[in-house]
Protein backbone atom coordinates (compact mmCIF):
# COMPACT_ATOMS: atom_id res chain seq x y z
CA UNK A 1 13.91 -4.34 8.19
CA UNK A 2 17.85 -4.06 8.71
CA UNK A 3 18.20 0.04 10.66
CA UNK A 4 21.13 2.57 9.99
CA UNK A 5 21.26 1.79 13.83
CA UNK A 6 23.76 -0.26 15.94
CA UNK A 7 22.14 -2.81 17.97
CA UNK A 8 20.90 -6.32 17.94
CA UNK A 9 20.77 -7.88 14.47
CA UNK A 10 22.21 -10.70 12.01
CA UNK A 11 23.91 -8.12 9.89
CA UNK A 12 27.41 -6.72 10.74
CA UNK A 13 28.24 -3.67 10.41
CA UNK A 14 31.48 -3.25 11.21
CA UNK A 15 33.66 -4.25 14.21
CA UNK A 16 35.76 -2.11 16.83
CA UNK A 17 37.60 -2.39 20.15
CA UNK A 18 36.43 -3.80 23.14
CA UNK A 19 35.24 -2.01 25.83
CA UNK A 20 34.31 -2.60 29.84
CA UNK A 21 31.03 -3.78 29.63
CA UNK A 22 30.02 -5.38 26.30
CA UNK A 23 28.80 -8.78 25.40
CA UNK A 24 31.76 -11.24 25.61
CA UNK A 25 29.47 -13.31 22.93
CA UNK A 26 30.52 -10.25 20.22
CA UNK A 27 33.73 -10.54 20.40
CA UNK A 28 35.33 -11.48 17.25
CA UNK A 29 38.11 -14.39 17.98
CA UNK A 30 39.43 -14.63 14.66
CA UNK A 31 40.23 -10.77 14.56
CA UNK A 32 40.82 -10.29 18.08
CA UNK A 33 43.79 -12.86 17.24
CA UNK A 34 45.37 -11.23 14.33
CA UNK A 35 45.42 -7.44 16.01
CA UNK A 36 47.26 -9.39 19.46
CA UNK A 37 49.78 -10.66 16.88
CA UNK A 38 49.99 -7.22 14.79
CA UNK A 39 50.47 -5.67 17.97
CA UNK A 40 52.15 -7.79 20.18
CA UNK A 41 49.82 -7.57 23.09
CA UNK A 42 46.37 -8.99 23.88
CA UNK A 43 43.98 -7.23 21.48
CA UNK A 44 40.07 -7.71 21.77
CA UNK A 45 37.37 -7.04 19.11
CA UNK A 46 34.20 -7.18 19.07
CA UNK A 47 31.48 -7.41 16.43
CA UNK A 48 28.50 -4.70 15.65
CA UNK A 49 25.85 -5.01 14.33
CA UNK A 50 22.65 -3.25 12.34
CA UNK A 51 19.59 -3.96 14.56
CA UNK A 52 16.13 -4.71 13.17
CA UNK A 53 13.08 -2.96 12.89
CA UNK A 54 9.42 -3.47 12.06
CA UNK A 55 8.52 -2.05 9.08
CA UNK A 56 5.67 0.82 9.11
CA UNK A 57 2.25 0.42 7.07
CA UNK A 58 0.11 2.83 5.65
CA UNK A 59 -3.18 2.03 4.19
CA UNK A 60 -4.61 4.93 2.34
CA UNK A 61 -8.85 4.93 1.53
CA UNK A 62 -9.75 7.13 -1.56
CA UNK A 63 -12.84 8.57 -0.71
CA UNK A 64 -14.10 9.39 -4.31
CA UNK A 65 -17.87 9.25 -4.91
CA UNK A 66 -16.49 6.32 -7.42
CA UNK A 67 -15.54 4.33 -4.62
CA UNK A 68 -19.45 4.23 -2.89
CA UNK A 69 -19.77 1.53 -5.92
CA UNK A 70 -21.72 -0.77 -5.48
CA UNK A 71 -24.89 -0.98 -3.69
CA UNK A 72 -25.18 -4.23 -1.50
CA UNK A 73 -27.37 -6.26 -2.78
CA UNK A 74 -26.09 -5.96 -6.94
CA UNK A 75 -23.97 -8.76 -8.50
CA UNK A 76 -20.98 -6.22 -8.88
CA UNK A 77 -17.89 -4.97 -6.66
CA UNK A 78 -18.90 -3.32 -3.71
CA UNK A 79 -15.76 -1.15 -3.04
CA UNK A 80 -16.77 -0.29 0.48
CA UNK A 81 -16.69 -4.22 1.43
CA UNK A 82 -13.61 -4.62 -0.63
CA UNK A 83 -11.90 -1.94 1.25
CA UNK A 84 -12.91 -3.64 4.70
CA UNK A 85 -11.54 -7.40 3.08
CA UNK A 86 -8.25 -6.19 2.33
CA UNK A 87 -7.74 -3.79 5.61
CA UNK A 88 -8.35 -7.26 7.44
CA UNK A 89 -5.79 -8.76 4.67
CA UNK A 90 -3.37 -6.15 5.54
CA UNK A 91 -3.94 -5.59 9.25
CA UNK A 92 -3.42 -9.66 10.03
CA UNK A 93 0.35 -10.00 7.79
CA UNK A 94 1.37 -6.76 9.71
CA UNK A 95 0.16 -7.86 13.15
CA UNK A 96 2.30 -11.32 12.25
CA UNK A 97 5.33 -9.35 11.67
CA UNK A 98 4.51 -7.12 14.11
CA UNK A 99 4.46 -3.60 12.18
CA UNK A 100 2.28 -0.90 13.08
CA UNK A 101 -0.54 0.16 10.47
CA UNK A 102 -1.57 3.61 10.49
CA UNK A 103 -4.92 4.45 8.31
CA UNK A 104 -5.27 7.76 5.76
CA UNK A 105 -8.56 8.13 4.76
CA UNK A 106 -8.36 10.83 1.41
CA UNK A 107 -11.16 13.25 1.81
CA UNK A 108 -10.78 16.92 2.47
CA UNK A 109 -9.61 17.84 4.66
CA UNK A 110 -7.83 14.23 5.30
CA UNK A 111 -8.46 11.96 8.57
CA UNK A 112 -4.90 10.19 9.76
CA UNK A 113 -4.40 7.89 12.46
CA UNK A 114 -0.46 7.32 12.57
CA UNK A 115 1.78 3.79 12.30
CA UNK A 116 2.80 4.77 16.17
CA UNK A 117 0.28 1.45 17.17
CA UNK A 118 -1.69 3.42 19.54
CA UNK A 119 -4.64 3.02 16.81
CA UNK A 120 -6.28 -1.20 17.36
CA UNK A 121 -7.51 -2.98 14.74
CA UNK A 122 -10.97 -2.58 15.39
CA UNK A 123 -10.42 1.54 15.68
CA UNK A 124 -8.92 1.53 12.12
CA UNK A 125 -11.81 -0.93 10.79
CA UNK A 126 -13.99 1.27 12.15
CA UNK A 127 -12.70 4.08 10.70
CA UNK A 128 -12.29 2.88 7.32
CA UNK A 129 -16.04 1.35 7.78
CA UNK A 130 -17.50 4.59 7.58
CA UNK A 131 -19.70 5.30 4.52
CA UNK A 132 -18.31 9.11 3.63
CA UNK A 133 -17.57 8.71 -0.73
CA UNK A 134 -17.64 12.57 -0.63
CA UNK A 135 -14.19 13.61 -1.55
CA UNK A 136 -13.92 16.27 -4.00
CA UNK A 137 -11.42 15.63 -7.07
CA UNK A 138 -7.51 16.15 -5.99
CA UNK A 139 -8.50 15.09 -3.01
CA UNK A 140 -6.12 12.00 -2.93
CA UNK A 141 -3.17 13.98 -4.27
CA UNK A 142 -3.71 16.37 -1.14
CA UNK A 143 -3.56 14.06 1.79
CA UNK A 144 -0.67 11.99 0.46
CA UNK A 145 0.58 15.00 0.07
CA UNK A 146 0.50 16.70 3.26
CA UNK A 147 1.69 13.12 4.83
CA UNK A 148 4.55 13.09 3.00
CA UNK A 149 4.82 16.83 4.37
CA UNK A 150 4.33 16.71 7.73
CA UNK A 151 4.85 12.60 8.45
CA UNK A 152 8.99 12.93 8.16
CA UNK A 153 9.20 10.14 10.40
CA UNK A 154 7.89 7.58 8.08
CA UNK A 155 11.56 6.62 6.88
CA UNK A 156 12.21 4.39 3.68
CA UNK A 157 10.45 1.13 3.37
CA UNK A 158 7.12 2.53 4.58
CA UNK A 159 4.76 0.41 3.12
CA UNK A 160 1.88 2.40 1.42
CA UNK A 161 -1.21 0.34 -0.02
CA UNK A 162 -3.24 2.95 -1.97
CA UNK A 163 -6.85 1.44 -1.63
CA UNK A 164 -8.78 2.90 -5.17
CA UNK A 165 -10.73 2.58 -8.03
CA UNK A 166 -7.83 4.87 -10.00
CA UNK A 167 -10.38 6.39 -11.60
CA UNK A 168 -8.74 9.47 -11.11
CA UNK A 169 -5.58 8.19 -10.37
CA UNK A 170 -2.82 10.19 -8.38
CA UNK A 171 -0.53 12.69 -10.71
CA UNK A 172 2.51 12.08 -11.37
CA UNK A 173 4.25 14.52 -9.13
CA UNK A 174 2.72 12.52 -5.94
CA UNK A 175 4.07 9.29 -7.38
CA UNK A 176 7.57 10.20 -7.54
CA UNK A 177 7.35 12.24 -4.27
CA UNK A 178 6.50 8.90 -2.51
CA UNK A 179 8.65 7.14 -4.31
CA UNK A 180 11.63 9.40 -3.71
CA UNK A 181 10.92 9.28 -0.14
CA UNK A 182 11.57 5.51 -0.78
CA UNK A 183 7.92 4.18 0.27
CA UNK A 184 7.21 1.16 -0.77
CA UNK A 185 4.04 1.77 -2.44
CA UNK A 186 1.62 -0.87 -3.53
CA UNK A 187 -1.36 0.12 -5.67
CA UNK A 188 -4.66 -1.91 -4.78
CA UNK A 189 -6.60 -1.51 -7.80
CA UNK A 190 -10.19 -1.87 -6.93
CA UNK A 191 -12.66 -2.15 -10.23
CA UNK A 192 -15.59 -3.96 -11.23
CA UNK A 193 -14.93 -6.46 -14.00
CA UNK A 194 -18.40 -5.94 -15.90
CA UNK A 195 -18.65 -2.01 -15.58
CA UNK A 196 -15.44 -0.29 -15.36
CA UNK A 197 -12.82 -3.49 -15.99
CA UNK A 198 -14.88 -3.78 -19.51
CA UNK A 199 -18.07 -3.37 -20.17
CA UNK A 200 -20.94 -5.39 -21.15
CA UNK A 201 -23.04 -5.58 -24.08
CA UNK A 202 -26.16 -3.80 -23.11
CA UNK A 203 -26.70 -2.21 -25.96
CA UNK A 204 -30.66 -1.32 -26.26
CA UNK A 205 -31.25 -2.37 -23.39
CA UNK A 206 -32.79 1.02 -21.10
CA UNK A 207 -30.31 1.17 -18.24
CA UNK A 208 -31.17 3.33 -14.87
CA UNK A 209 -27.57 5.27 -14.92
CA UNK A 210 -26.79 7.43 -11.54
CA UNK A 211 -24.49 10.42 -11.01
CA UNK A 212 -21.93 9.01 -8.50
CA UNK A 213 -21.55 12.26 -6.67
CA UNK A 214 -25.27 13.51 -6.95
CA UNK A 215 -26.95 10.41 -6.16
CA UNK A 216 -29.51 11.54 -9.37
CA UNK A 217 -30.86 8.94 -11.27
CA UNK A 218 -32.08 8.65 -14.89
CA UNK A 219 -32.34 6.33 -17.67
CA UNK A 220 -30.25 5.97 -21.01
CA UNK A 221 -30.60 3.56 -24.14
CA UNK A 222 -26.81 2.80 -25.74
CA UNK A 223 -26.70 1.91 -29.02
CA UNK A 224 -24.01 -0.80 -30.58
CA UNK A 225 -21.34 2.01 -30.89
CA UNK A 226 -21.65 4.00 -27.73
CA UNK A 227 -20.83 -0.10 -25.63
CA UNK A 228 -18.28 -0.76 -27.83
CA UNK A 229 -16.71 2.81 -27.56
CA UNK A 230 -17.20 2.54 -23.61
CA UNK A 231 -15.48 -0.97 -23.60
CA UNK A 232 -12.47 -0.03 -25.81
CA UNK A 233 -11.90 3.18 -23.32
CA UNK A 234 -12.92 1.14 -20.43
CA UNK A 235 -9.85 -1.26 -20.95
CA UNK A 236 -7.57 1.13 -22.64
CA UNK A 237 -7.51 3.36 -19.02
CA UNK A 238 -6.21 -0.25 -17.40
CA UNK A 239 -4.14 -0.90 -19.55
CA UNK A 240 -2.75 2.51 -19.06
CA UNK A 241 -2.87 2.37 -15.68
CA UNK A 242 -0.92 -1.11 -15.56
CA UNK A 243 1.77 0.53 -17.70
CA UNK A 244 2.42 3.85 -15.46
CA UNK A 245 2.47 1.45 -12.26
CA UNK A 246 5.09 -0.33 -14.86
CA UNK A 247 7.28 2.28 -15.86
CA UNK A 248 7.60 3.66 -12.25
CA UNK A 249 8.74 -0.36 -11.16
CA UNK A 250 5.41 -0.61 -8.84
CA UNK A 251 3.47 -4.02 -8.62
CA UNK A 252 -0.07 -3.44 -7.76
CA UNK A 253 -2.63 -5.80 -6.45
CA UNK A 254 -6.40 -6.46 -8.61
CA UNK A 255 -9.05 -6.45 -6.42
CA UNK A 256 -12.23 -7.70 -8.69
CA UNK A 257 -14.23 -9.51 -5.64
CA UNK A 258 -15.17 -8.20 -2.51
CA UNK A 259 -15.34 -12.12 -1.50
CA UNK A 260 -13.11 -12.65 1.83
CA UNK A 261 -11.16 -15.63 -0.15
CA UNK A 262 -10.61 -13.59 -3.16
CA UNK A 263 -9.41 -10.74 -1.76
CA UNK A 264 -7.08 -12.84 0.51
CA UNK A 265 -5.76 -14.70 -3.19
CA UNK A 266 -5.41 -11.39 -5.16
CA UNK A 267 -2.69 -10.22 -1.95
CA UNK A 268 -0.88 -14.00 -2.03
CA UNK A 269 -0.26 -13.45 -5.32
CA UNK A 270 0.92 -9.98 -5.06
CA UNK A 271 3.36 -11.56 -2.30
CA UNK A 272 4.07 -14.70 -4.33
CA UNK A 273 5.72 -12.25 -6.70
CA UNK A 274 7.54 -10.47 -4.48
CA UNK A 275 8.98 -13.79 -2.79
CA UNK A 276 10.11 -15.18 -6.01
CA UNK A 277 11.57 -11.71 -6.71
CA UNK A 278 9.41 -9.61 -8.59
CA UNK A 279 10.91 -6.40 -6.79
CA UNK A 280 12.91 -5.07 -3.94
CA UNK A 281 12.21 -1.68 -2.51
CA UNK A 282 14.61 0.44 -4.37
């Protein structure tokens, strides 16, 4: 990323005098040659530049009871691996452009390791390995929150993948207060395709239904109208969600597999986009 900073870089920023002790390979021939004949006398100018820095990355876990979905072992997303896949996604691009990732994990009070690169890759898999879906609702709002607060280092650019179901999505105060600190945040939008994407037709069939944040378990029977009431709402709160992400000019990334090769093709094509100029960070 091109700094407000002089230093080495491709992009000039201005030129200005010579002085004792700088880089003969800056000096600007051309100009140096029209102030000497301005002037009258031997002129030199030299060339600066805006140096380059590596961009920072924030990966932020929601730690919603919605996100403990699902149990190994079930033919549906398991979040918890799907968070894992696309850490690994995210920590090898950074490592290749050599940015720092720092890890927020959204639970109450929030856990933080900074984008200072003190934090490895296997501490932030770790971390992010950890099988706490506890947080209370709000929970997500408050730690980007207090980042945003207390983080003022984390300049423009910052890129912030929100790792979530969405269920209970951000408001939209936190939205714009990332957005007008110029993060360049990227939605990961983690949801089964049968259960929450859609839903299937189980209707009288007796389903064993459990309270993501008790753990309690019973069994319900829906009828014809209550599955296609569920689907219709089930894809209208995408659809909804898609269209905020829209309106505020953020591209997301669908996450729909916890598969390694699928979770590596829903972030190239999330990058495709941006390549072929989808957006810029504003």
């Amino acid at each position: 990323m091109r700094s407000r900073r002089r230093g080495p870089g491709l992009d000039v920023a201005g030129a200005r005098p010579y002085r004792d002790g700088d880089d003969a390979r800056a000096i600007d021939h051309r100009a140096s040659a029209r102030l000497s004949s301005a002037r009258g006398d031997d002129q030199l100018v030299v060339r600066e530049y805006l140096t380059e820095e590596s961009a920072r990355v924030i990966v932020a876990v929601d730690r919603s009871p919605s996100m403990a979905l699902f149990p190994p072992g079930l033919p549906w997303l398991s979040k918890p691996t799907a968070v894992l896949e696309a850490l690994r996604v995210i920590l090898g691009s950074a490592g290749d452009a050599h940015c720092p990732v720092g890890l927020l994990d959204c639970r109450s009070p929030r856990s933080w390791l900074p984008p200072d690169g003190r934090a490895s890759d296997e501490a932030l898999l770790e971390r992010a390995s950890r099988p706490t879906f506890d947080a209370p609702l709000g929970a997500l709002d408050e730690a980007i929150t207090e980042t945003l607060q207390i983080e003022r280092g984390l300049h423009g650019g910052t890129f912030t993948f929100i790792l979530s179901d969405f269920i209970n999505p951000p408001s939209s105060v936190v939205w714009d207060a990332m957005l007008s600190r110029r993060w360049d945040v990227v939605p990961v939008v983690m949801q089964d395709p049968v259960w929450e994407r859609s839903f299937p037709a189980v209707a009288g069939m007796l389903l064993a239904v459990a309270d993501p944040e008790t753990g309690v378990t019973r069994n319900v029977r829906l009828n014809q109208a209550d599955v296609t009431e569920r689907r219709a709402a089930n894809e209208a709160r995408l659809d909804g969600l898609r269209g905020r992400f829209e309106s505020r000019g953020l591209d997301h990334v669908d996450v729909s597999s916890a598969d390694p090769a699928e979770v590596l093709a829903s972030f190239s094509n999330w990058a495709l986009g941006r390549r072929e100029g989808a957006r810029t960070v504003r």
